[in-house]
Protein backbone atom coordinates (compact mmCIF):
# COMPACT_ATOMS: atom_id res chain seq x y z
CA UNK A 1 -1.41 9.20 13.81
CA UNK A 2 -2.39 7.89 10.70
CA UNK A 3 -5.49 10.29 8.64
CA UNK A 4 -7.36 8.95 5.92
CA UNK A 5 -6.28 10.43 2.34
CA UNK A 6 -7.91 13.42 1.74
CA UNK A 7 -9.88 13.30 -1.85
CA UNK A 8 -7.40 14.46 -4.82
CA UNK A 9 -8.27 17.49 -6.99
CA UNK A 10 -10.65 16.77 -9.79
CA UNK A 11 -8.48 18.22 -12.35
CA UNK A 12 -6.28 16.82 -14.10
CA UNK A 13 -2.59 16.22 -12.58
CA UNK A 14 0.73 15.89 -14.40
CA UNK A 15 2.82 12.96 -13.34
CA UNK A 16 5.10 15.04 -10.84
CA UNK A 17 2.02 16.68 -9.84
CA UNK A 18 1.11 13.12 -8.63
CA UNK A 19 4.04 10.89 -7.71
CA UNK A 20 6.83 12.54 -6.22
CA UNK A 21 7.67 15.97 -6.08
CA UNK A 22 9.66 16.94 -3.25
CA UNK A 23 12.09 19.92 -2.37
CA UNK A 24 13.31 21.30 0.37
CA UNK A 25 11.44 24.43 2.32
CA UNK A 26 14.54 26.46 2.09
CA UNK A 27 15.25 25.37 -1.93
CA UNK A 28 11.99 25.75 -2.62
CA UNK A 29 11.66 29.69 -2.48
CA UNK A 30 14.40 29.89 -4.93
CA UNK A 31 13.49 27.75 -7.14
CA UNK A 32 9.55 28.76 -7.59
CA UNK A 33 10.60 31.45 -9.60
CA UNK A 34 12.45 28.99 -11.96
CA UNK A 35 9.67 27.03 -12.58
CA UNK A 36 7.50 30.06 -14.91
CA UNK A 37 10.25 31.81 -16.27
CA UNK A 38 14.14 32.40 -16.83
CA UNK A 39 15.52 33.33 -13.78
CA UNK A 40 16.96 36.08 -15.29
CA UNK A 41 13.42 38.20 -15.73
CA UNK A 42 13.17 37.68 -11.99
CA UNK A 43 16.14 38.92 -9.85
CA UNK A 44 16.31 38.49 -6.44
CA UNK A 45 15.72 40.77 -3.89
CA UNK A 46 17.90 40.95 -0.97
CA UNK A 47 17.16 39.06 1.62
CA UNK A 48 16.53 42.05 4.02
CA UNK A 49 14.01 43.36 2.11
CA UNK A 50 11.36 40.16 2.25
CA UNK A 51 9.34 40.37 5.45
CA UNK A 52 10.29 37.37 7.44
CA UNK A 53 7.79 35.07 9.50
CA UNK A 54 7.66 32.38 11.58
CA UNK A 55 8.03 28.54 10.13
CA UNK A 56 6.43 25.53 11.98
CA UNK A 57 6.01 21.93 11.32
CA UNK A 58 2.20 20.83 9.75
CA UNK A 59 3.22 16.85 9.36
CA UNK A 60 5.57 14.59 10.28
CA UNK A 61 6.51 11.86 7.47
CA UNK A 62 8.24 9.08 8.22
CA UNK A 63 11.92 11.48 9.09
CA UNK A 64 10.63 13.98 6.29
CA UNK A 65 8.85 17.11 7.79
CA UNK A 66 6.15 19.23 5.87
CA UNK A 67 6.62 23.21 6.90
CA UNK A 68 4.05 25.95 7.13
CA UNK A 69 6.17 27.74 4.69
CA UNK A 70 6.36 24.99 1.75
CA UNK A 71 2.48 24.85 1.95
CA UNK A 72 2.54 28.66 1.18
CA UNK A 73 4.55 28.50 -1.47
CA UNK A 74 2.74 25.76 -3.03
CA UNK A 75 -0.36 27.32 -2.05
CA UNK A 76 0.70 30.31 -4.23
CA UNK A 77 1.98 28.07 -7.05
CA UNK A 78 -1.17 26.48 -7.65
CA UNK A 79 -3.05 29.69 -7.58
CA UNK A 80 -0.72 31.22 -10.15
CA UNK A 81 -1.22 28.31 -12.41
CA UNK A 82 -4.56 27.93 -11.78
CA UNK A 83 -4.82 31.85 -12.68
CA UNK A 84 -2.77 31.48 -16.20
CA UNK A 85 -5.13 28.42 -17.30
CA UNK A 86 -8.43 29.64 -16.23
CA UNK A 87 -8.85 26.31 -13.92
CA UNK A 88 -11.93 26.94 -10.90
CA UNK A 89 -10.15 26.16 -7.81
CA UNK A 90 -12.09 24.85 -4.06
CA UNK A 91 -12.39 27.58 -1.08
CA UNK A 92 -9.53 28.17 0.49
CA UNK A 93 -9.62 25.62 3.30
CA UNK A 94 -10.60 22.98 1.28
CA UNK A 95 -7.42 23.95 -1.17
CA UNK A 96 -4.98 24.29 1.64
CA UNK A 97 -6.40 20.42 2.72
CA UNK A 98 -5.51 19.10 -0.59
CA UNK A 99 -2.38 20.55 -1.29
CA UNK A 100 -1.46 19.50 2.25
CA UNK A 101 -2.48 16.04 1.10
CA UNK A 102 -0.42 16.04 -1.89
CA UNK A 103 2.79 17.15 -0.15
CA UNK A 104 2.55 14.29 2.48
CA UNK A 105 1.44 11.86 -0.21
CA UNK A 106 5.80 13.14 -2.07
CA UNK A 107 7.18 12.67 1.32
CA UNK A 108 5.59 9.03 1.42
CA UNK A 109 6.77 7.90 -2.01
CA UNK A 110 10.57 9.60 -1.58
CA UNK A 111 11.16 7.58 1.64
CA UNK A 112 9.81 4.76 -0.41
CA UNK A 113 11.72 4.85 -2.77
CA UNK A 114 14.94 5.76 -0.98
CA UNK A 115 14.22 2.36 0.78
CA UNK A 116 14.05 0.43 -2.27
CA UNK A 117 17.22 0.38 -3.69
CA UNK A 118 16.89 2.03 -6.53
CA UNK A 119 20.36 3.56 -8.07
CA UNK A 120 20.28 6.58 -10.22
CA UNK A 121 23.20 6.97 -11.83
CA UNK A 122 25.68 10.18 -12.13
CA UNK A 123 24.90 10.84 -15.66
CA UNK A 124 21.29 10.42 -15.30
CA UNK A 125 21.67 13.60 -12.78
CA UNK A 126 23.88 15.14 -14.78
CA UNK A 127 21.36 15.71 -17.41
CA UNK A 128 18.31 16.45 -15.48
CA UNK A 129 20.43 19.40 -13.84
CA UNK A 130 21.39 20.50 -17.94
CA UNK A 131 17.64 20.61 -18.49
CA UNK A 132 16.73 22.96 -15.52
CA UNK A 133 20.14 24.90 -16.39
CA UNK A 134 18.63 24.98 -19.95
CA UNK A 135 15.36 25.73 -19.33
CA UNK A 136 16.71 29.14 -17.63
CA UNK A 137 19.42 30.20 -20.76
CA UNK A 138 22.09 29.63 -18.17
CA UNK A 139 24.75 26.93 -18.81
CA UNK A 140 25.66 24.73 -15.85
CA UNK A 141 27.98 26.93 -14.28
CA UNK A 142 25.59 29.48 -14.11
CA UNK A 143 23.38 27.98 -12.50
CA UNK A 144 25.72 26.75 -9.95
CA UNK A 145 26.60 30.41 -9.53
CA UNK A 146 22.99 32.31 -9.16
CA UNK A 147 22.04 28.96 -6.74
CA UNK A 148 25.11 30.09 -4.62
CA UNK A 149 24.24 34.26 -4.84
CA UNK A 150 20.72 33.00 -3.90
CA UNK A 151 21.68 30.85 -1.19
CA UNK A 152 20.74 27.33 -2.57
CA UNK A 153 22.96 24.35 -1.56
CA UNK A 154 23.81 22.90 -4.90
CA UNK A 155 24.32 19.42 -3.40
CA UNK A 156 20.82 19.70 -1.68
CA UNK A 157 19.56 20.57 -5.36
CA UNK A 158 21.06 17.43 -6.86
CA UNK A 159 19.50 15.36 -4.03
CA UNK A 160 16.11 16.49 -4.99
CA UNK A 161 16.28 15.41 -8.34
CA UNK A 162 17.42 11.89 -7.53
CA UNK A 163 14.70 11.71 -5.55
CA UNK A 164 12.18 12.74 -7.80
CA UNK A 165 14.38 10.06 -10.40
CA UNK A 166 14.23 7.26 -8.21
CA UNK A 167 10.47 8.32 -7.15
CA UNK A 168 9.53 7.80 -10.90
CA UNK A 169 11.40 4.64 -11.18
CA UNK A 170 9.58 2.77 -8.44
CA UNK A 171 6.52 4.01 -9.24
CA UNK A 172 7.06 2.84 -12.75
CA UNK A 173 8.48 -0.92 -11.61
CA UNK A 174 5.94 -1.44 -8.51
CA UNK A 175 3.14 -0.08 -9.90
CA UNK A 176 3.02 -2.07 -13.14
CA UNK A 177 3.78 -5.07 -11.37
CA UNK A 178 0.35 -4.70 -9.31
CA UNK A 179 -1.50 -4.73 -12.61
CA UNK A 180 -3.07 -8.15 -13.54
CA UNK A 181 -4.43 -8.65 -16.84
CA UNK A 182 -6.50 -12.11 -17.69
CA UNK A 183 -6.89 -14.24 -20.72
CA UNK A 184 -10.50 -13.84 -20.23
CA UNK A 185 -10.03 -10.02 -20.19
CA UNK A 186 -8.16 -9.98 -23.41
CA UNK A 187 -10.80 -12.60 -25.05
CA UNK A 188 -13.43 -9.78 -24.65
CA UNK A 189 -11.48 -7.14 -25.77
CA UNK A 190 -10.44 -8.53 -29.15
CA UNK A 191 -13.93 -9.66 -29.68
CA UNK A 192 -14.89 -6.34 -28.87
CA UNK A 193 -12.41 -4.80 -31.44
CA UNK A 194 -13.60 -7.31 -33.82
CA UNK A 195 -17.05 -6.23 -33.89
CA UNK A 196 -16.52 -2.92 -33.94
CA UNK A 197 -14.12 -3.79 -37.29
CA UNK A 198 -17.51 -4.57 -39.26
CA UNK A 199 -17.45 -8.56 -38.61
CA UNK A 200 -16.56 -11.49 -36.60
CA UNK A 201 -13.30 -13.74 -37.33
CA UNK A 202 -13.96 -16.65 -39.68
CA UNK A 203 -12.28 -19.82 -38.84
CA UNK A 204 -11.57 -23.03 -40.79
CA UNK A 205 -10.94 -25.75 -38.16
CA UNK A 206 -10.28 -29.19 -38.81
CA UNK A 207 -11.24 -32.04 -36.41
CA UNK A 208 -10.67 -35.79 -35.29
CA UNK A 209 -13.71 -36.42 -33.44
CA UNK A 210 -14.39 -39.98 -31.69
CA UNK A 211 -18.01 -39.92 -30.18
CA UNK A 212 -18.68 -41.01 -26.71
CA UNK A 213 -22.05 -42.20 -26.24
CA UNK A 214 -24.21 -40.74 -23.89
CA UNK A 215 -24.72 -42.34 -20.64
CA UNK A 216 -21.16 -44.88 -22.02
CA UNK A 217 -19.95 -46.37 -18.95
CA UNK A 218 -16.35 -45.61 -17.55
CA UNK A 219 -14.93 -48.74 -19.73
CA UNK A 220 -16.09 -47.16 -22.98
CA UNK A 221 -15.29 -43.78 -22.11
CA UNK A 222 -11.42 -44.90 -21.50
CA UNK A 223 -11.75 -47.21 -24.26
CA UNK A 224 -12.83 -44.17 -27.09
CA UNK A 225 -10.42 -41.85 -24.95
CA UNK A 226 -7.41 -44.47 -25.91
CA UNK A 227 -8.48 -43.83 -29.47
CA UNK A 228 -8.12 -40.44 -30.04
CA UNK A 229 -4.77 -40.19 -27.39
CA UNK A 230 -3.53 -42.29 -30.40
CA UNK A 231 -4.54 -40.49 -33.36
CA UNK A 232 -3.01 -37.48 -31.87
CA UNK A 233 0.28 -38.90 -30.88
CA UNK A 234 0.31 -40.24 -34.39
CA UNK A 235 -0.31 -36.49 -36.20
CA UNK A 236 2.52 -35.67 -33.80
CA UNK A 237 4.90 -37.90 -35.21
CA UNK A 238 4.56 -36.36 -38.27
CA UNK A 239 1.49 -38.40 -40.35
CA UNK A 240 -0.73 -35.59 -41.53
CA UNK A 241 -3.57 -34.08 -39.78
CA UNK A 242 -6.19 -34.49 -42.05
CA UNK A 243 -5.17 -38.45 -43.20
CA UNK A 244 -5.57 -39.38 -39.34
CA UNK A 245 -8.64 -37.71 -39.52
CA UNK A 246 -9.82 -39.74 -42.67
CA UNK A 247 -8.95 -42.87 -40.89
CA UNK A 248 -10.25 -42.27 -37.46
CA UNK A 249 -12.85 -39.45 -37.28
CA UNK A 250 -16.06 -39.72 -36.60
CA UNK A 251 -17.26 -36.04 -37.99
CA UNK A 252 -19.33 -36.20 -40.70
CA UNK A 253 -16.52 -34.22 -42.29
CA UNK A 254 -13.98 -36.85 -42.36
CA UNK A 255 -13.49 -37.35 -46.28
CA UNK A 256 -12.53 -34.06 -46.52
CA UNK A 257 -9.94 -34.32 -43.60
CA UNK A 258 -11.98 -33.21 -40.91
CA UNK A 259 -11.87 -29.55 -42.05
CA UNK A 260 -15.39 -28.02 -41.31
CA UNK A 261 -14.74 -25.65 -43.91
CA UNK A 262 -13.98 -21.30 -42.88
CA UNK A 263 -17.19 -20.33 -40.91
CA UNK A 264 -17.37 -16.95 -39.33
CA UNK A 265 -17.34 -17.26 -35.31
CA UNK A 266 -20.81 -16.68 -34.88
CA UNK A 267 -21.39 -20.09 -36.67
CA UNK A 268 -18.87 -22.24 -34.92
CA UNK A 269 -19.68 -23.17 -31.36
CA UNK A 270 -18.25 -21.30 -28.79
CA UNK A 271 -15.81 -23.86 -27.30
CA UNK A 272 -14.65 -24.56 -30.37
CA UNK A 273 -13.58 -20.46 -31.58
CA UNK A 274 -11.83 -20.65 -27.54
CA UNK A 275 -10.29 -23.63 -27.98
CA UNK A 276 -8.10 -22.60 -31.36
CA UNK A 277 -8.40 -18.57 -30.40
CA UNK A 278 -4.92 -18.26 -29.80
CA UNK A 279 -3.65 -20.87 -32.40
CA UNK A 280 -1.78 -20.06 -35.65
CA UNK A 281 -2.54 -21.61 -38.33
CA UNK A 282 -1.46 -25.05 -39.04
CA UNK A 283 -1.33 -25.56 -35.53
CA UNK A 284 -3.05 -28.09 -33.05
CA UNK A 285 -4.66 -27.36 -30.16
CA UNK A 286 -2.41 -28.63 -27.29
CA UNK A 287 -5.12 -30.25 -25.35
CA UNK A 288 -8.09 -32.37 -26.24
CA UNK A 289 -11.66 -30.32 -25.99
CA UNK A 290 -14.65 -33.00 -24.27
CA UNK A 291 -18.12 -31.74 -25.01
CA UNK A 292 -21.43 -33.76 -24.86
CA UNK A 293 -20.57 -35.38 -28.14
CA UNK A 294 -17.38 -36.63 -27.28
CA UNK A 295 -13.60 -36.05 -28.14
CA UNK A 296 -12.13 -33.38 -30.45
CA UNK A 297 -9.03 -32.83 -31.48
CA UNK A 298 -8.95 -29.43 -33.08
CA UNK A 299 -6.57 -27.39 -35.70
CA UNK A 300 -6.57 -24.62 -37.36
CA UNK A 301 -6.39 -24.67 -40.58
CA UNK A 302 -6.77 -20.60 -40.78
CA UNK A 303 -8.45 -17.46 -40.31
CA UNK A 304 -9.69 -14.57 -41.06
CA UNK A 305 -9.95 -11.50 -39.37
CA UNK A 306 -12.27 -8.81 -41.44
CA UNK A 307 -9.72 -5.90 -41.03
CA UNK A 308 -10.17 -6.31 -37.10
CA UNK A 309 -6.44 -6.65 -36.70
CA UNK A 310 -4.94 -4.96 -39.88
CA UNK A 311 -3.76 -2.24 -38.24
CA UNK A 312 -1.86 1.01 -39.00
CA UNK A 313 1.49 0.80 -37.17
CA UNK A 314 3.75 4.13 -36.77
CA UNK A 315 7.32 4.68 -35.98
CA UNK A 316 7.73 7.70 -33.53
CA UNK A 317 10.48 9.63 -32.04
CA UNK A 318 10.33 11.93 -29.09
CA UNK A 319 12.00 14.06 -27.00
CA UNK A 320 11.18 13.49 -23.14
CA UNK A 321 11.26 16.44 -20.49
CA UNK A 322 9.96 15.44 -17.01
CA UNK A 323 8.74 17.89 -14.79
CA UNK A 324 9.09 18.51 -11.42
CA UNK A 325 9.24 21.66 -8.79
CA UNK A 326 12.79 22.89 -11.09
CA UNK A 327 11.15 22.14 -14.70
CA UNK A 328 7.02 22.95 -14.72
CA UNK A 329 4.92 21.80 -17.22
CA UNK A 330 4.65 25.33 -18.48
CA UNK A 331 8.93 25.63 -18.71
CA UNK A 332 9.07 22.22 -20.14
CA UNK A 333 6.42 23.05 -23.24
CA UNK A 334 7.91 26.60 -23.70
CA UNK A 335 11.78 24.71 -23.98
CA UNK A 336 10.12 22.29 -26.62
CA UNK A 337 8.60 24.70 -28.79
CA UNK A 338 11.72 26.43 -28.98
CA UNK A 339 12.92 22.71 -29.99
CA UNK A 340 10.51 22.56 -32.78
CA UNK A 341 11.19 26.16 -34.11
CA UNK A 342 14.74 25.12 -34.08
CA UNK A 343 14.26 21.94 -36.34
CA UNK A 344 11.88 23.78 -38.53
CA UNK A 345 14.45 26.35 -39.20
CA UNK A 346 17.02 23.80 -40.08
CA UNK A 347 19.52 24.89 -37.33
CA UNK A 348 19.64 21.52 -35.12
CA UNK A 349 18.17 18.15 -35.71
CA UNK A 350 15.75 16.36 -33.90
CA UNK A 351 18.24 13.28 -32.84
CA UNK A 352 20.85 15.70 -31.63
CA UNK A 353 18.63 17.40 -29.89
CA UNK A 354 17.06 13.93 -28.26
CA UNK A 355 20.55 12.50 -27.49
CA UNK A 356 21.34 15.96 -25.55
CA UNK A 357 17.82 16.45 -23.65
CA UNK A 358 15.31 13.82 -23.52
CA UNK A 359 15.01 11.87 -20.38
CA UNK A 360 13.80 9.09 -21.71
CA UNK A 361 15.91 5.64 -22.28
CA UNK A 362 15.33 6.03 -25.92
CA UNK A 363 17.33 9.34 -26.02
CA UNK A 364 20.73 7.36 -26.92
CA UNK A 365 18.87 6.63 -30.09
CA UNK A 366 17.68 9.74 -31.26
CA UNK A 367 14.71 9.59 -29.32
CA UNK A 368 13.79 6.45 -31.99
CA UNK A 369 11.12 4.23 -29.80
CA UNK A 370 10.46 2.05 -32.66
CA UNK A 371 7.55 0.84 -34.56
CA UNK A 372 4.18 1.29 -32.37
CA UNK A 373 0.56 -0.28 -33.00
CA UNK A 374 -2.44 1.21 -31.60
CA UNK A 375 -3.00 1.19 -27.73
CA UNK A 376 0.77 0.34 -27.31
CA UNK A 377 1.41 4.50 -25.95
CA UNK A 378 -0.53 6.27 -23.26
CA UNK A 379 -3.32 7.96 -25.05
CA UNK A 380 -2.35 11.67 -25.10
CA UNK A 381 1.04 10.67 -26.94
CA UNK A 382 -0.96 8.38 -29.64
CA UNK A 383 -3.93 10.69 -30.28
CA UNK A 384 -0.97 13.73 -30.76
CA UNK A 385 1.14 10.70 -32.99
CA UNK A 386 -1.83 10.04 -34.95
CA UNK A 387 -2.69 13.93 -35.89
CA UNK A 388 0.80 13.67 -37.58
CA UNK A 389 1.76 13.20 -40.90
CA UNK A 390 4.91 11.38 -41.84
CA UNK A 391 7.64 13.77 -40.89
CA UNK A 392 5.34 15.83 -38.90
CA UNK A 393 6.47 17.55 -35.64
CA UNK A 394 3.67 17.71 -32.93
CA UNK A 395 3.46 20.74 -30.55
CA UNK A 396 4.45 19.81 -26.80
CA UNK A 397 2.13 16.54 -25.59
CA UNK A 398 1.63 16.68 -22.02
CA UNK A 399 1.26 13.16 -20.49
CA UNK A 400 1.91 11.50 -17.10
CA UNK A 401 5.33 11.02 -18.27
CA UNK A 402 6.25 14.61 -18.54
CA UNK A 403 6.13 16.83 -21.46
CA UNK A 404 6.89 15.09 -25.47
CA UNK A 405 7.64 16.64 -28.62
CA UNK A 406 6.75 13.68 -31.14
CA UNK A 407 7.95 13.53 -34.65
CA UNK A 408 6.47 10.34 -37.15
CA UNK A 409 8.89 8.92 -39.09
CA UNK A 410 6.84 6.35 -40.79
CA UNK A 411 3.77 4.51 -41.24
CA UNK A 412 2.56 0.85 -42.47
CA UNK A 413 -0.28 -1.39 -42.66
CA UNK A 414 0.62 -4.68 -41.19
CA UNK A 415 -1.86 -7.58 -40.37
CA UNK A 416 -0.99 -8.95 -36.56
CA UNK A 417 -0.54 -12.40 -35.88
CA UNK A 418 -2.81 -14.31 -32.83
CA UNK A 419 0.18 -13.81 -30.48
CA UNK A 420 0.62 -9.26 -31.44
CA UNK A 421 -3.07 -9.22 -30.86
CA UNK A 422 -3.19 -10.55 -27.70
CA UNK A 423 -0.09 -8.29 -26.77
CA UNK A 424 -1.81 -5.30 -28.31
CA UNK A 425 -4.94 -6.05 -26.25
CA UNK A 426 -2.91 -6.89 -22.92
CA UNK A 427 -0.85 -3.36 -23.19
CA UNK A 428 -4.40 -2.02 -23.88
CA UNK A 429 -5.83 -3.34 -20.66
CA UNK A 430 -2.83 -2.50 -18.65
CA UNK A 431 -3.06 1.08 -19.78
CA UNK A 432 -6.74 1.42 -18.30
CA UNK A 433 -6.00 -0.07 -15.46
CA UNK A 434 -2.73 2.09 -14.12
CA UNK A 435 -5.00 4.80 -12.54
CA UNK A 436 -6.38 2.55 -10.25
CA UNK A 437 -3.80 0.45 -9.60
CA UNK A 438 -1.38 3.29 -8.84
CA UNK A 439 -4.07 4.86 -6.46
CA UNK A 440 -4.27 1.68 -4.75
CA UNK A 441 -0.17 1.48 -4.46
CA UNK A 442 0.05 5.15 -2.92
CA UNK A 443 -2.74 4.18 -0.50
CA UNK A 444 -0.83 1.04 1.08
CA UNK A 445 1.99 3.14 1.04
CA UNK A 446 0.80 6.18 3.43
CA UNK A 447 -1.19 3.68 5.95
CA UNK A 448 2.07 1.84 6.35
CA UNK A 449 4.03 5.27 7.14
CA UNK A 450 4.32 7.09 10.06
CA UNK A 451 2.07 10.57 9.93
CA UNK A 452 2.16 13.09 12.63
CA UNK A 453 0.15 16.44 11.80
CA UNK A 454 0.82 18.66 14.33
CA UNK A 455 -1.64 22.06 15.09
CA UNK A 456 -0.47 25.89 14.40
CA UNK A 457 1.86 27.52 17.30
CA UNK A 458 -1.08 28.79 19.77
């Protein structure tokens, strides 16, 4: 059968938390202790010495199957984490329902994305399995060899990460390509961030205008329409703007080229300011605008923008740890902290340490991602990034991405040009809009899978 989604958790989730974690029942046990602190602190007990109970099958998942066992242990998990932060958690029904939820919700996205095609390369796997190694003080090999004492199929281990990799990946590629962003969207927005800047844009426009006469029949119409196709394909052979204008304009404005002079929006009518919106200046409107008075052909001559889009740009770098059932949020902050002591004291430097650790494409760089303005990062990684002085380290930034340590290397004041602002507002817009969009995404996804959930044994 084929339940309705049970409602998420009010609190706050970390990506993994939300998109993909899956491990094996018999990994799992393991590997929950790995997830709070080095498995050293925590040595195993033999195996005869754990009281032993009976596993059965909650859900079926497309081939995946959800065990009575991995809902304990997650059961347990969230309780323990919910104990360290102080979080109120629902009775326990109600918490078994949701965690229950979430765990079919990872089987649905991994079969997803092991259908999609998505490769994850060797070396991409390679350091994933360093950070869990490092996040325990063991080197690779030691890992390998307290996963064999424990009982742990190393090759099932690496499996689960790719998935939780490729999970990411498709999430990241499917779910931003659901997210539609108009022009009219972005219109309001910058106006929006323009009043809020103190002031509307002022524009100077320049226009050829041939009147039409109201009530003009068809013949006249076509006949004042011929005029101005010609004055325009004349400025576009080269003659200037404003001497066309002089010649052929009808705007009371014509001896001074047709330029109307700068006027803030607010004074200019409306069709006009979303006619040459998007223009730089100097340029012409690609289309003629018809109104009631008859034909314009519009440029802009410039603009002004009252500090609405001078904006403060920052260059960041970061280090990237995703987590997941091997690396918890918890692990991941306490690995980056040690980070930042460590580049405090002098003894590594933040780029070796991104080219060795982070997860994130930029890490080949030295974590460098590049000159930022504002709205272009997901908002707990630019409210940390804008805390920070220039050469300031931030503590660990949790974010659906994983875990960041963020260090600003520079700042500037740089005025955007019609086509950044329009960006900046469309990345703005997108940002708001991934919730959604990704909860729509995950709920196509489980009604098109196959869910079984099966009773207890008697």
């Amino acid at each position: 059968m084929n339940p309705a989604p049970a409602r998420r958790p009010p609190a706050r989730r970390s990506f993994w938390d939300r998109s993909g974690r899956r491990i094996g029942a018999a990994a799992t046990a393991a590997l929950l202790c790995w997830t709070a602190a080095p498995v050293a602190a925590q040595p195993a007990k033999p195996a005869s010495s754990a009281p032993r109970t009976a596993d059965y099958i909650l859900a079926i998942v497309n081939q995946e199957l959800v065990t009575a066992s991995e809902l304990e242990m997650r059961v347990a998990r969230v309780r323990n984490n919910a104990a360290r932060s102080g979080a109120q958690l629902p009775p326990d029904n109600g918490l078994r329902r949701q965690v229950l939820d979430a765990l079919i919700d990872e089987r649905v996205l991994v079969t997803h994305a092991r259908e999609s095609g998505v490769r994850v390369e060797e070396s991409d796997l390679d350091r994933a399995v360093a950070n869990v190694a490092a996040q325990n003080q063991f080197t690779v090999p030691q890992l390998r060899q307290r996963m064999a004492a424990e009982g742990i199929d190393y090759g099932r281990f690496r499996s689960n990460l790719r998935d939780q990799i490729m999970v990411e990946r498709v999430r990241e590629r499917e779910v931003q390509g659901r997210i539609r962003v108009t022009d009219g969207e972005i219109d309001a927005l910058l106006d929006k961030q323009r009043a809020q800047a103190g002031g509307l844009s002022e524009y100077n426009i320049a226009q050829i205008l041939v009147l039409v006469p109201e009530g003009a029949s068809d013949a006249v119409v076509a006949e004042r329409r011929a005029r101005i196709d010609a004055a325009v394909a004349r400025v576009k052979a080269g003659e200037a703007f404003e001497a066309v204008a002089r010649e052929v304009s009808d705007d009371a404005n014509k001896a001074e080229g047709g330029v109307i002079g700068m006027r803030p929006a607010d004074r200019l009518p409306d069709v006009f300011v979303a006619h040459v919106r998007a223009l730089k200046p100097g340029e012409m409107a690609p289309t003629l605008l018809r109104t009631g008075a008859g034909f314009h052909a519009l440029k802009l001559v410039d603009r002004r923008d009252n500090g609405a889009f001078s904006v403060t740009q920052t260059r960041t770098r970061h280090i990237l740890l995703r987590t997941s059932p091997q690396l918890s949020q918890e692990a991941a902050a306490g690995r980056l902290a040690e980070f930042k002591r460590q580049i405090l004291a002098g003894s590594r430097r933040f780029e070796e340490l991104a080219r060795d650790n982070s997860e994130d494409s930029s890490g080949p760089q030295g974590g460098d991602v590049g000159w930022a303005s504002p709205g272009q990062f997901v908002p707990e990684y630019e409210a940390a990034m804008n805390r920070l002085p220039i050469g300031g380290l931030s503590d660990p930034v949790v974010s659906r991405f994983g875990v960041h340590l963020i260090q600003v290397t520079d700042r500037r004041q740089t005025a955007l040009d019609p086509k950044q602002q329009r960006e900046q507002a469309r990345n703005v817009l997108r940002e708001q809009k991934f919730a959604q969009a990704y909860d729509e995404w995950l709920r196509e996804l489980r009604a098109r899978a196959y869910i079984e959930l099966r009773e207890p044994p008697g």
